[in-house]
PDB file of N, CA and C in Angstrom:
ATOM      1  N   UNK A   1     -13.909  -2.012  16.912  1.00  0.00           N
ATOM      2  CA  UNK A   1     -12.829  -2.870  16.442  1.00  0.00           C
ATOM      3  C   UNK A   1     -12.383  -2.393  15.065  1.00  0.00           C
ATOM      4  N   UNK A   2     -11.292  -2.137  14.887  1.00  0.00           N
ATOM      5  CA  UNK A   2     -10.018  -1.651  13.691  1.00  0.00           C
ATOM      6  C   UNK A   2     -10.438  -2.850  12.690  1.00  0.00           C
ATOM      7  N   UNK A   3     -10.627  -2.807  11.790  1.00  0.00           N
ATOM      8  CA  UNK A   3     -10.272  -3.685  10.599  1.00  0.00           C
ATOM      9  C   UNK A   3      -9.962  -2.744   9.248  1.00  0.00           C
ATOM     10  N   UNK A   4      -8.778  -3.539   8.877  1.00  0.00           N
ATOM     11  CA  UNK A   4      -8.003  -3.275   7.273  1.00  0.00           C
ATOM     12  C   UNK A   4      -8.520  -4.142   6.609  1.00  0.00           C
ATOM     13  N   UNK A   5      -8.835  -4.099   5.026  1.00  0.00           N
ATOM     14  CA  UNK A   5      -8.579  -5.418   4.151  1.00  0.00           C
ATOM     15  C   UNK A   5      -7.982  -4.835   3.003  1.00  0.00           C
ATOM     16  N   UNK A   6      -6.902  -5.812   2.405  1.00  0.00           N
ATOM     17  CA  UNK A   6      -6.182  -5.130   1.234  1.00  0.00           C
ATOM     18  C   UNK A   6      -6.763  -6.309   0.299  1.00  0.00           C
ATOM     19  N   UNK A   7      -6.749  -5.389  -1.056  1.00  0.00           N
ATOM     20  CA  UNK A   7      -7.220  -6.483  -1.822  1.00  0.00           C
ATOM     21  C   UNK A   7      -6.456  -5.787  -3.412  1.00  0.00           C
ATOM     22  N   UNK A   8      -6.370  -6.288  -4.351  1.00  0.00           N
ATOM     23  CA  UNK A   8      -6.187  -6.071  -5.929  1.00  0.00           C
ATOM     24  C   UNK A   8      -4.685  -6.728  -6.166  1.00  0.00           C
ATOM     25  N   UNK A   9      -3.471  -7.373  -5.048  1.00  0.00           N
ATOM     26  CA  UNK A   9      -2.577  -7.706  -5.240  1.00  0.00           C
ATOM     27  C   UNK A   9      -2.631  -9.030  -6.641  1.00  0.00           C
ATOM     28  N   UNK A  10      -1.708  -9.695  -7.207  1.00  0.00           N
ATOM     29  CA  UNK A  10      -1.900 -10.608  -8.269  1.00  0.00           C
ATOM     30  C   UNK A  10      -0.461 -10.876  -9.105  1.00  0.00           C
ATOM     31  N   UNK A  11      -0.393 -11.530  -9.720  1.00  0.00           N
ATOM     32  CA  UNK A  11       0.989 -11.665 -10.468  1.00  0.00           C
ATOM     33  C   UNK A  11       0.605 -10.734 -11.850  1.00  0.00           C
ATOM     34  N   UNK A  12       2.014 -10.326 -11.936  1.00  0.00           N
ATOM     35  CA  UNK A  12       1.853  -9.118 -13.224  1.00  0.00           C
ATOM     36  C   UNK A  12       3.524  -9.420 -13.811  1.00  0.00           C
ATOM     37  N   UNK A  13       3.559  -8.890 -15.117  1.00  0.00           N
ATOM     38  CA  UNK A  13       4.924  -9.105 -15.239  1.00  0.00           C
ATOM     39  C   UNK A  13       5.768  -7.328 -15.151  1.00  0.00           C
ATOM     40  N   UNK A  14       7.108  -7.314 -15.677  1.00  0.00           N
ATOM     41  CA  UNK A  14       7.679  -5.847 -14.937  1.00  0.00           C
ATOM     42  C   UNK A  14       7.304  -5.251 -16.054  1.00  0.00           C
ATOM     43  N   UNK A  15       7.361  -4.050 -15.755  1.00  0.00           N
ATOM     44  CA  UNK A  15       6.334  -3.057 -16.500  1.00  0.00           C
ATOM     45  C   UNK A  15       5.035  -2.559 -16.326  1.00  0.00           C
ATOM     46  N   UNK A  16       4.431  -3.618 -16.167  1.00  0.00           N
ATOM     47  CA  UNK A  16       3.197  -3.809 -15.619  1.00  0.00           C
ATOM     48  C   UNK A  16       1.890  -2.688 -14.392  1.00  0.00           C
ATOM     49  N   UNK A  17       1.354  -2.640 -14.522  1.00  0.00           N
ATOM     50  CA  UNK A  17       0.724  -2.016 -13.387  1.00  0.00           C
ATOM     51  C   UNK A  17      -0.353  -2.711 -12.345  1.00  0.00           C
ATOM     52  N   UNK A  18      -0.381  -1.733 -11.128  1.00  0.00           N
ATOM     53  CA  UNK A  18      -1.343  -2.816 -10.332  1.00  0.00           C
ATOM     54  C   UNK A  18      -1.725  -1.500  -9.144  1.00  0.00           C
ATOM     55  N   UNK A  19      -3.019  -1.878  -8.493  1.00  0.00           N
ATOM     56  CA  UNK A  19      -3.812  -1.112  -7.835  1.00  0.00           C
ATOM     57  C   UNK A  19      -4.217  -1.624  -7.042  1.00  0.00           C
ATOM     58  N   UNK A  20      -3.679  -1.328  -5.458  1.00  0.00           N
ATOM     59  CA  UNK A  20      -3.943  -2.030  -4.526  1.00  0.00           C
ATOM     60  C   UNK A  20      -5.124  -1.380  -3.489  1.00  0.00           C
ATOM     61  N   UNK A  21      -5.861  -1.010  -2.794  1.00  0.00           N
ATOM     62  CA  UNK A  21      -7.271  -0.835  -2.247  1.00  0.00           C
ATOM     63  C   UNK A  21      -6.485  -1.508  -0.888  1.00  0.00           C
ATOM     64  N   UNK A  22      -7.417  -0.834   0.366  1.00  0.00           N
ATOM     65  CA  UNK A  22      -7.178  -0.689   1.481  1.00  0.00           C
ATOM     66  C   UNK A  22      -8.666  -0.171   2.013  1.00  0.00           C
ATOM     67  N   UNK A  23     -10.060  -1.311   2.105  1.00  0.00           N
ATOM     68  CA  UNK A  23     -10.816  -0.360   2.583  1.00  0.00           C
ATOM     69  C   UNK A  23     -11.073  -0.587   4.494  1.00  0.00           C
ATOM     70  N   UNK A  24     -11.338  -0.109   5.560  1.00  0.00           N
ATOM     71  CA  UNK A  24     -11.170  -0.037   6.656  1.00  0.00           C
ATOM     72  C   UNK A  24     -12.560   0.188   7.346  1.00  0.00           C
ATOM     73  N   UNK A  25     -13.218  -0.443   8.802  1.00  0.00           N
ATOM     74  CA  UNK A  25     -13.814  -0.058   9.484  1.00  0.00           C
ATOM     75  C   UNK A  25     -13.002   0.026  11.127  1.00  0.00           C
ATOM     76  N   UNK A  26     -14.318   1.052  11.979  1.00  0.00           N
ATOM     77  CA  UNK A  26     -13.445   1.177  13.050  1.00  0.00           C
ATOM     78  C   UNK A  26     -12.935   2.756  12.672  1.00  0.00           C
ATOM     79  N   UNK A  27     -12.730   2.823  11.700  1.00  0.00           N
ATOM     80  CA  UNK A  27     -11.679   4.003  11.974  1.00  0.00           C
ATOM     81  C   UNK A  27     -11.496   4.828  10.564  1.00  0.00           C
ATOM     82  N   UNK A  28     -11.565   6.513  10.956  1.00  0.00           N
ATOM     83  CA  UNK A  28     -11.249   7.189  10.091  1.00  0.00           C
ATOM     84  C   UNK A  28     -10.456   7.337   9.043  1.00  0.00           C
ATOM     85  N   UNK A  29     -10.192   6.596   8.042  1.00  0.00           N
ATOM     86  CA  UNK A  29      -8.693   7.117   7.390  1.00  0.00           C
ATOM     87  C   UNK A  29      -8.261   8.090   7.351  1.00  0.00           C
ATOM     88  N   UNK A  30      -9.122   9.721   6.731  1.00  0.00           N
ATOM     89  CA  UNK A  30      -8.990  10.712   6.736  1.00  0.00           C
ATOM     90  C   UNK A  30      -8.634  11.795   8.163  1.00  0.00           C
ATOM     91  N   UNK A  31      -8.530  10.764   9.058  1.00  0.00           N
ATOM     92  CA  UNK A  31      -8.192  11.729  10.720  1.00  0.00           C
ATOM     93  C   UNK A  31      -6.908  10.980  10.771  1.00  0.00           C
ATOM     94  N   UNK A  32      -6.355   9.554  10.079  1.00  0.00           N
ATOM     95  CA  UNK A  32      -5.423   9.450  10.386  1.00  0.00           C
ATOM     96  C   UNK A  32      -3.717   9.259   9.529  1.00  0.00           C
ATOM     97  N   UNK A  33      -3.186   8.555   9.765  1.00  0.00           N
ATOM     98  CA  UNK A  33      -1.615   8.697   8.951  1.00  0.00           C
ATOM     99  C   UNK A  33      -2.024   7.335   8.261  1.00  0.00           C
ATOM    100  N   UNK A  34      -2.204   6.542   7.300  1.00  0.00           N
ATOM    101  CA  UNK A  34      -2.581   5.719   6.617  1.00  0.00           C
ATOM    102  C   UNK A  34      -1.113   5.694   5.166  1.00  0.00           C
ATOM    103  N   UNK A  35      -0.673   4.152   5.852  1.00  0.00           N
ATOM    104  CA  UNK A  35       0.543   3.837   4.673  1.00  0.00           C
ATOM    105  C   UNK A  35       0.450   2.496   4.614  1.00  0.00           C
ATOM    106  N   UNK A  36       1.259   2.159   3.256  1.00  0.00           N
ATOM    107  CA  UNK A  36       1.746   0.695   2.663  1.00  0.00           C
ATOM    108  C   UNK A  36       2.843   0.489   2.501  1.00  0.00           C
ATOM    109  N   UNK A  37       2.937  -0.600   3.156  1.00  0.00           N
ATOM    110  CA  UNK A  37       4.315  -1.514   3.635  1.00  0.00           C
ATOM    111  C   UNK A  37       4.205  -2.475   2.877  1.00  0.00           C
ATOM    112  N   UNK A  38       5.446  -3.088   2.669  1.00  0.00           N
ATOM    113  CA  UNK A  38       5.619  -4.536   1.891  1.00  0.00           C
ATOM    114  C   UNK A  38       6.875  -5.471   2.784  1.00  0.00           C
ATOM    115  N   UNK A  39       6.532  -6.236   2.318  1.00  0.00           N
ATOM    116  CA  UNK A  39       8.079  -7.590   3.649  1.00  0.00           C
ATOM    117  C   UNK A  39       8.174  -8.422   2.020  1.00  0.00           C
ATOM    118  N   UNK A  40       9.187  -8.498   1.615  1.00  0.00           N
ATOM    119  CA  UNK A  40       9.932  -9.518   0.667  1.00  0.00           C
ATOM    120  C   UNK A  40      10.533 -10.806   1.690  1.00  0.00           C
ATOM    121  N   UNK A  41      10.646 -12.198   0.792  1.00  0.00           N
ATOM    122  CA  UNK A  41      10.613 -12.926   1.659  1.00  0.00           C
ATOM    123  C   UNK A  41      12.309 -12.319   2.479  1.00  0.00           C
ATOM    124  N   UNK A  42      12.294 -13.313   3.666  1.00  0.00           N
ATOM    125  CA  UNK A  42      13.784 -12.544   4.299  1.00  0.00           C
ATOM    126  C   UNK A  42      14.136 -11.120   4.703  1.00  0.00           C
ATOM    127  N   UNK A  43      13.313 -10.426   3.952  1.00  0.00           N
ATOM    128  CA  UNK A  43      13.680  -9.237   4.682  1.00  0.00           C
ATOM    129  C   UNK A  43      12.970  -8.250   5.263  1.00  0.00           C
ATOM    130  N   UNK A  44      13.257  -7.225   6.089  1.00  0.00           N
ATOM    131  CA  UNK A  44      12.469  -6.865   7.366  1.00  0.00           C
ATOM    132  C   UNK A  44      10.930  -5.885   6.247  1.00  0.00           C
ATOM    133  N   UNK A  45      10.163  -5.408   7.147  1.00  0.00           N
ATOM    134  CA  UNK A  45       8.663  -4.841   6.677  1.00  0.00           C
ATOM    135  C   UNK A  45       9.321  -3.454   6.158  1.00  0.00           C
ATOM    136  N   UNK A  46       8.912  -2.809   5.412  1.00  0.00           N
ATOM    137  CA  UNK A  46       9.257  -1.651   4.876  1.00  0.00           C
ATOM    138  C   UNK A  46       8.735  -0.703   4.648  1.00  0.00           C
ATOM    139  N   UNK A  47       8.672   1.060   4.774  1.00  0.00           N
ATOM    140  CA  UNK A  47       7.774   1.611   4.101  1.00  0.00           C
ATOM    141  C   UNK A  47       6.966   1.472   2.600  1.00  0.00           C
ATOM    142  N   UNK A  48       6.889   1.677   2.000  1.00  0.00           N
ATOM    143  CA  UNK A  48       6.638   1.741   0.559  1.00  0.00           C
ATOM    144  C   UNK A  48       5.541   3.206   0.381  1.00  0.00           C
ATOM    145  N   UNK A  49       4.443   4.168   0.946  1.00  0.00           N
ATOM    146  CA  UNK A  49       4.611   5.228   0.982  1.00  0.00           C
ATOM    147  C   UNK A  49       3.596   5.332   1.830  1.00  0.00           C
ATOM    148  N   UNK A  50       3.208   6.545   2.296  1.00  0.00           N
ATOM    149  CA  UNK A  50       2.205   6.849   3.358  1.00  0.00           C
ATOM    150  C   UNK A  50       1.692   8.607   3.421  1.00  0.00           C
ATOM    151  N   UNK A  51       0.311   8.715   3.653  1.00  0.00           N
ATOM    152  CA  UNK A  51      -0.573   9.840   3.469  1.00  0.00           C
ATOM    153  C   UNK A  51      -0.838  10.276   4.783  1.00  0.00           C
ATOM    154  N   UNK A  52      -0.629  11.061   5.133  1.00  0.00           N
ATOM    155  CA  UNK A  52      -1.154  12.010   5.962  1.00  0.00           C
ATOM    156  C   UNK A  52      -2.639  12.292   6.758  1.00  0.00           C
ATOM    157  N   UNK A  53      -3.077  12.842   7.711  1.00  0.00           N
ATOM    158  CA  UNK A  53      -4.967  13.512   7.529  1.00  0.00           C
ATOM    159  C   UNK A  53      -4.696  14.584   6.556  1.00  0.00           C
ATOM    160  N   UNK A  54      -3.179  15.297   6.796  1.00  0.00           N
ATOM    161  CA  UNK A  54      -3.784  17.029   5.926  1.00  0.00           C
ATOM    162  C   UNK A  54      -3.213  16.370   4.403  1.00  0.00           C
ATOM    163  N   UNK A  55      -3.380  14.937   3.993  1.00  0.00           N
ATOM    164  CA  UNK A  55      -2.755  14.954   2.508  1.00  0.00           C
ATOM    165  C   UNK A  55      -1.500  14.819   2.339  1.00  0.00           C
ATOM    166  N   UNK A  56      -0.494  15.287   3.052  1.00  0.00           N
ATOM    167  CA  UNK A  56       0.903  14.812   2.732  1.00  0.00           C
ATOM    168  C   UNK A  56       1.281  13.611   2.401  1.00  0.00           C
ATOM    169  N   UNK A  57       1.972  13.225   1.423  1.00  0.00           N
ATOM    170  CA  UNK A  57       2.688  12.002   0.977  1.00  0.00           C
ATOM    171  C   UNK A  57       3.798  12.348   1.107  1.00  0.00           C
ATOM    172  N   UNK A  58       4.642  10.535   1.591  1.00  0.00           N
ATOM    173  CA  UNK A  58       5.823  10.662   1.060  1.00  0.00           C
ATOM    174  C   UNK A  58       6.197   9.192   0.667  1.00  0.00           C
ATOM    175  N   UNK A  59       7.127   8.777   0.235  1.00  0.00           N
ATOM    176  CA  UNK A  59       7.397   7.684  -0.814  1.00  0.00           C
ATOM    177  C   UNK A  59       8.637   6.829  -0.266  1.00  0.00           C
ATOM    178  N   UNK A  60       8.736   5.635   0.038  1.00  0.00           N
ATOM    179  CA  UNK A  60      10.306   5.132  -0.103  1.00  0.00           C
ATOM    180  C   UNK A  60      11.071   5.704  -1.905  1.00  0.00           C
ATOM    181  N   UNK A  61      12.299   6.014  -1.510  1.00  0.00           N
ATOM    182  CA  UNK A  61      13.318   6.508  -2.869  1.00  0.00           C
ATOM    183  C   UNK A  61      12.956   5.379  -4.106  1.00  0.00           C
ATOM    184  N   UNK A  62      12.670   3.714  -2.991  1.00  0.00           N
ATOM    185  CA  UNK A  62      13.160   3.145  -4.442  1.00  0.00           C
ATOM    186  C   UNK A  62      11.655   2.845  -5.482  1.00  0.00           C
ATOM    187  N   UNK A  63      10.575   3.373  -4.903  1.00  0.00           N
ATOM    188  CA  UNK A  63       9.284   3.973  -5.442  1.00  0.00           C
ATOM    189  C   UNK A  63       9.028   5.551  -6.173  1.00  0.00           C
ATOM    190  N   UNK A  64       9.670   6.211  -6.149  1.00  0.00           N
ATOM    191  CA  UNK A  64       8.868   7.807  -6.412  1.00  0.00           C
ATOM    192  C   UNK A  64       9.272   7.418  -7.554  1.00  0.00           C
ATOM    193  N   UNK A  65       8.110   8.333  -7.914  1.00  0.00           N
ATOM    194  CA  UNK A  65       7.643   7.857  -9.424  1.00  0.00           C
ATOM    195  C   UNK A  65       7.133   7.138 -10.240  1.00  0.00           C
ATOM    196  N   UNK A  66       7.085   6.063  -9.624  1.00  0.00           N
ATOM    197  CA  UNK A  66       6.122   4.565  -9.720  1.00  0.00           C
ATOM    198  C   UNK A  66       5.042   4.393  -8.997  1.00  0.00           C
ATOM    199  N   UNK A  67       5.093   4.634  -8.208  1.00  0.00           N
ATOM    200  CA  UNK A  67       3.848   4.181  -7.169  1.00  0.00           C
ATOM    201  C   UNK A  67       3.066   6.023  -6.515  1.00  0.00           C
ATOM    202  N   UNK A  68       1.691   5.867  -6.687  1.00  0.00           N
ATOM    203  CA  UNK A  68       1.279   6.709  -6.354  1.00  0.00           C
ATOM    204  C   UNK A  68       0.011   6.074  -5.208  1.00  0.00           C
ATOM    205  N   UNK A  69       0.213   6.875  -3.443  1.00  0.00           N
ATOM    206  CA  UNK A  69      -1.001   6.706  -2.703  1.00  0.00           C
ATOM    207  C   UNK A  69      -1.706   7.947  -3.387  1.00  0.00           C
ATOM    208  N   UNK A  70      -3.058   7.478  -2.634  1.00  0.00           N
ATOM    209  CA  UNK A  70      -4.344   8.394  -2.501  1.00  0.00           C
ATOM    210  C   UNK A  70      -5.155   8.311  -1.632  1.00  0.00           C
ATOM    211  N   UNK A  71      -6.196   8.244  -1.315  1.00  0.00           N
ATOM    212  CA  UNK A  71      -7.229   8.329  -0.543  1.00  0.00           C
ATOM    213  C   UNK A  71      -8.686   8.862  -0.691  1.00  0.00           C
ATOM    214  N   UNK A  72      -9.645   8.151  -0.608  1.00  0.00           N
ATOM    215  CA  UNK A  72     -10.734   7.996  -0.837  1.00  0.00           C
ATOM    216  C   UNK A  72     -11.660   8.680   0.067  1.00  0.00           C
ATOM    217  N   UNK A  73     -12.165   9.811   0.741  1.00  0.00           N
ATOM    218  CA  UNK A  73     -12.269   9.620   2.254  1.00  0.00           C
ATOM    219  C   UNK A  73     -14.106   9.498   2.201  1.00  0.00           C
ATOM    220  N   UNK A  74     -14.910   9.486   1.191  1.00  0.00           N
ATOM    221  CA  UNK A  74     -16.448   9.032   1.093  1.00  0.00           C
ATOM    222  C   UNK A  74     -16.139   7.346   1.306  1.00  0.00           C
ATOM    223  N   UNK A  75     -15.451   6.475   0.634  1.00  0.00           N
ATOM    224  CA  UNK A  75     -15.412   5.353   0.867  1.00  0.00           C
ATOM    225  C   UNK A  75     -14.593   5.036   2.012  1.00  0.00           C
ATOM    226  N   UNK A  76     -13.930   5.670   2.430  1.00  0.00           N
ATOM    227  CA  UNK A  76     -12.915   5.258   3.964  1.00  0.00           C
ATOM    228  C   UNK A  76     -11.929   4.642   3.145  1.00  0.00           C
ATOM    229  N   UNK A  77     -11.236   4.654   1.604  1.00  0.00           N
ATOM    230  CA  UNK A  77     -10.495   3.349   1.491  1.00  0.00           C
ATOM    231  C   UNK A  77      -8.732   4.262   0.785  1.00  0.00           C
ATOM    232  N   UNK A  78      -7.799   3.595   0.855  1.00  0.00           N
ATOM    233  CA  UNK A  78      -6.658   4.211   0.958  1.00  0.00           C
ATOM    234  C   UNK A  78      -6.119   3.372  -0.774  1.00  0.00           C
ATOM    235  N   UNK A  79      -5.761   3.660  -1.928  1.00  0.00           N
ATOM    236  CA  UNK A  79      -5.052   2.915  -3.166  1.00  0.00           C
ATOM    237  C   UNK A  79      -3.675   3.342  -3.048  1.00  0.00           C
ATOM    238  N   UNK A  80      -3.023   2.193  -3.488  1.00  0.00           N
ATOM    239  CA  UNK A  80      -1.416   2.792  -4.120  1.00  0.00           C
ATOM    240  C   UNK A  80      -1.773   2.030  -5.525  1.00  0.00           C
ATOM    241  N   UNK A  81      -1.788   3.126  -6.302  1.00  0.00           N
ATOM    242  CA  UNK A  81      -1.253   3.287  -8.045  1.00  0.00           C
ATOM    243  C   UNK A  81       0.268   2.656  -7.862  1.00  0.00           C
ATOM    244  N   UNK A  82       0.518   1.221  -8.574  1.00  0.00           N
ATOM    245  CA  UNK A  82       1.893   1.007  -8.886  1.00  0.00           C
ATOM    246  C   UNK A  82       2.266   0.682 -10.218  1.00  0.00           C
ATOM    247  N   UNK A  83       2.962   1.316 -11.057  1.00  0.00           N
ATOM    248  CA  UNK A  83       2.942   1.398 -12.539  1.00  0.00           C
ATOM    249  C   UNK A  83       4.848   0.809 -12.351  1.00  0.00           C
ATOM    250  N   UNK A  84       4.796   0.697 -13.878  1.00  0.00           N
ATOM    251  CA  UNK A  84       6.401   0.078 -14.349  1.00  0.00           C
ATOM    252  C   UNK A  84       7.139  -0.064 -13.460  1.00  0.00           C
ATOM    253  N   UNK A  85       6.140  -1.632 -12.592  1.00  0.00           N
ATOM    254  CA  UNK A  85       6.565  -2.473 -11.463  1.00  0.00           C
ATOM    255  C   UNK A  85       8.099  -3.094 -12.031  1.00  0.00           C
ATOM    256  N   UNK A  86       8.190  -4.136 -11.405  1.00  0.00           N
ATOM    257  CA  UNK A  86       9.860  -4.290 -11.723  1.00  0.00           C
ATOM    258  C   UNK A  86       9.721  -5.336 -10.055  1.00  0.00           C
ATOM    259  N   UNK A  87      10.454  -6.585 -10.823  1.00  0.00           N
ATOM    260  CA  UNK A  87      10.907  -8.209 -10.275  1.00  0.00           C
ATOM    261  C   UNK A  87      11.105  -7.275  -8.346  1.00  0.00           C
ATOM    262  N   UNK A  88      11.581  -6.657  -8.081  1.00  0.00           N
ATOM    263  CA  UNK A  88      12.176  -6.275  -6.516  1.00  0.00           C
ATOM    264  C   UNK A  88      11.162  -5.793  -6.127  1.00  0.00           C
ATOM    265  N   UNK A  89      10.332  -5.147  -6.353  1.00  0.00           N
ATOM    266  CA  UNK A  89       8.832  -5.134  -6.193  1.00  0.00           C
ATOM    267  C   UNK A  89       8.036  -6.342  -5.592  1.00  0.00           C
ATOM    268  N   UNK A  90       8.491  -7.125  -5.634  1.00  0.00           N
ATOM    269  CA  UNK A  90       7.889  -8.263  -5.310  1.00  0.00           C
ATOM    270  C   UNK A  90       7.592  -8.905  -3.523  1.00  0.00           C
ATOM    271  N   UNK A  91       6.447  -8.411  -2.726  1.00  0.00           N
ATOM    272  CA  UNK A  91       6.261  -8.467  -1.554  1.00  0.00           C
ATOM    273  C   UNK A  91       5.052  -9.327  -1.466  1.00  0.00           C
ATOM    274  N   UNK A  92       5.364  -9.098  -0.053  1.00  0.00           N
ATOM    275  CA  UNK A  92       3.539  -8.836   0.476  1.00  0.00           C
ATOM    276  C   UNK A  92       3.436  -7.709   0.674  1.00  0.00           C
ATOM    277  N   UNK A  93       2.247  -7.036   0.838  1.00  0.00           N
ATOM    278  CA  UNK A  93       1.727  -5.041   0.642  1.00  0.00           C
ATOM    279  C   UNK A  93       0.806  -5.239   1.706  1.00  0.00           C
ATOM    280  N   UNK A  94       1.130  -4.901   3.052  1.00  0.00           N
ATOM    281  CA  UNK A  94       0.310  -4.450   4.134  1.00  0.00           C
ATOM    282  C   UNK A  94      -0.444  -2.840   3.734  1.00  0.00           C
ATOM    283  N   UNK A  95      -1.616  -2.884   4.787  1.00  0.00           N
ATOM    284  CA  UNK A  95      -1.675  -1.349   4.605  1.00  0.00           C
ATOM    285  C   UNK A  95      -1.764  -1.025   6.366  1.00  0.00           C
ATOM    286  N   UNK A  96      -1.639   0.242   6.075  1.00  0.00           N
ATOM    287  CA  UNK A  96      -1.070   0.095   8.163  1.00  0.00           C
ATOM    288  C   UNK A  96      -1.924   1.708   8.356  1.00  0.00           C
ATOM    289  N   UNK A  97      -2.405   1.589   9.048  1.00  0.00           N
ATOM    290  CA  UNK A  97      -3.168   3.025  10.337  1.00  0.00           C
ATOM    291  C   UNK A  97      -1.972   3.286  11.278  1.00  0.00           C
ATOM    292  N   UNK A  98      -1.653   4.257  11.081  1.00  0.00           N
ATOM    293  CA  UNK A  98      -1.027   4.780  12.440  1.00  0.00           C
ATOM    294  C   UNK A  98       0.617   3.558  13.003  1.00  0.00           C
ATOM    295  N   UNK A  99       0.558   2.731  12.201  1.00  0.00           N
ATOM    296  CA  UNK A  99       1.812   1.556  12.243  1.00  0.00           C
ATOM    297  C   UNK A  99       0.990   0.964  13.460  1.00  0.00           C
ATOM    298  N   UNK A 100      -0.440   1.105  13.298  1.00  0.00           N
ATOM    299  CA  UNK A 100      -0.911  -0.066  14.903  1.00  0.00           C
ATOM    300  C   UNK A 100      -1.668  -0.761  14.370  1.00  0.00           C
ATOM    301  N   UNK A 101      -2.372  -0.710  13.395  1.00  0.00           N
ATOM    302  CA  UNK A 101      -3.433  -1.202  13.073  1.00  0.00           C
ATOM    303  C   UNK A 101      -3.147  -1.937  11.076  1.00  0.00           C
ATOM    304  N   UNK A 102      -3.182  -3.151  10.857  1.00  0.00           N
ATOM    305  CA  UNK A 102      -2.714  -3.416  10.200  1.00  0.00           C
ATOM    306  C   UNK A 102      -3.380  -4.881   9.601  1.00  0.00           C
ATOM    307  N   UNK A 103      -3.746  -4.983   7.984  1.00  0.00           N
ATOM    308  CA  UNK A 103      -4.237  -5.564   7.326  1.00  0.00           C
ATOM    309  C   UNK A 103      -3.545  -7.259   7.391  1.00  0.00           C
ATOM    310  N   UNK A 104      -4.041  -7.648   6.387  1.00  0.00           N
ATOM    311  CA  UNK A 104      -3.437  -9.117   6.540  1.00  0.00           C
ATOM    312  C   UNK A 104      -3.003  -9.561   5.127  1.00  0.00           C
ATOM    313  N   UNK A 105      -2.719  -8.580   4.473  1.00  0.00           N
ATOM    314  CA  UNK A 105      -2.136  -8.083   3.204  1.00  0.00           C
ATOM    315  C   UNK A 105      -1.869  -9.032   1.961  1.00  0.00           C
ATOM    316  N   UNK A 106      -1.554  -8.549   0.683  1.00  0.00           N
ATOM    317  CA  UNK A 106      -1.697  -9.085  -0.794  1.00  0.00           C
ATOM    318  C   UNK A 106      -0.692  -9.392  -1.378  1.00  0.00           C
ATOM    319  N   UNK A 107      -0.275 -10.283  -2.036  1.00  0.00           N
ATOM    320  CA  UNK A 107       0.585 -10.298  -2.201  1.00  0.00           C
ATOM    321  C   UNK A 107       0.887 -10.133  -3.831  1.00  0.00           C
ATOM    322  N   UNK A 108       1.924  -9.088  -4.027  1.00  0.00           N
ATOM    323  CA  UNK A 108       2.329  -8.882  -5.353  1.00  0.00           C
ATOM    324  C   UNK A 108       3.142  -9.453  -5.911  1.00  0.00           C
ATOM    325  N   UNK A 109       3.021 -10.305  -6.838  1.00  0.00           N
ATOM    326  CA  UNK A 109       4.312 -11.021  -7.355  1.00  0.00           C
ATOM    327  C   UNK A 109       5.300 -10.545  -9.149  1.00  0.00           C
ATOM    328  N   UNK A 110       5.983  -9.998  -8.923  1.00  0.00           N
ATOM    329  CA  UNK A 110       6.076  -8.804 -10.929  1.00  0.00           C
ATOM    330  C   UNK A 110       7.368 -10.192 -11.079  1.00  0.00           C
ATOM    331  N   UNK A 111       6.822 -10.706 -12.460  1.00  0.00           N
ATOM    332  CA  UNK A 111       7.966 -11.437 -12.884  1.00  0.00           C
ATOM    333  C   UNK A 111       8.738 -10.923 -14.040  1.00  0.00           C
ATOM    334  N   UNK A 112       9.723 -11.775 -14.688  1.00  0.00           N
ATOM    335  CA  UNK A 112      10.297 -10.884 -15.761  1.00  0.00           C
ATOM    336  C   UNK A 112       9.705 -10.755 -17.271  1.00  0.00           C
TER     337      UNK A 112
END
């Protein structure tokens, strides 16, 4: 059985930074495509960026440069580094395996 848990989400104000953790049983991170999504209220689930097995990243536009994934692969656990957050930032932060397998996610709140 697949399990995600996301955890480090919290209220921060903009500017701010925050470090979100993704650790997983069930399943390899490092064999698989491992990303973070966010849903603002009203609107649909979104990328926000996602890692590869061979390491590739890539980023939604309105992140690069702010937000950095990584991956852990001794601990199985997946972080996004999010630095000089900013109010639209403001979700819930799934973390997703493969877009099948999926946490029950944190919620970030950046005020002004």
């Amino acid at each position: 059985q697949v399990q995600l848990l996301e955890s480090g989400g919290g209220l921060v104000q903009a500017g701010g930074s925050l470090r979100l953790s993704c650790s997983g049983s069930g399943i390899i991170f490092s064999r698989n495509v491992m990303g973070w999504y966010r849903q603002a209220p009203g609107k649909q689930r979104e990328l926000v960026a996602r890692i590869t097995n061979g390491g590739n990243t890539n980023y939604a536009d309105s992140v690069k440069g702010r937000f950095t994934i990584s991956r852990d692969n001794d601990k199985n656990t997946v972080y996004l580094q999010m630095n000089s957050l900013k109010p639209e930032d403001t979700a819930v932060y799934y973390c997703s395996a493969n877009t099948v397998y999926w946490g029950q996610g944190t919620q970030v709140t950046v005020s002004l």
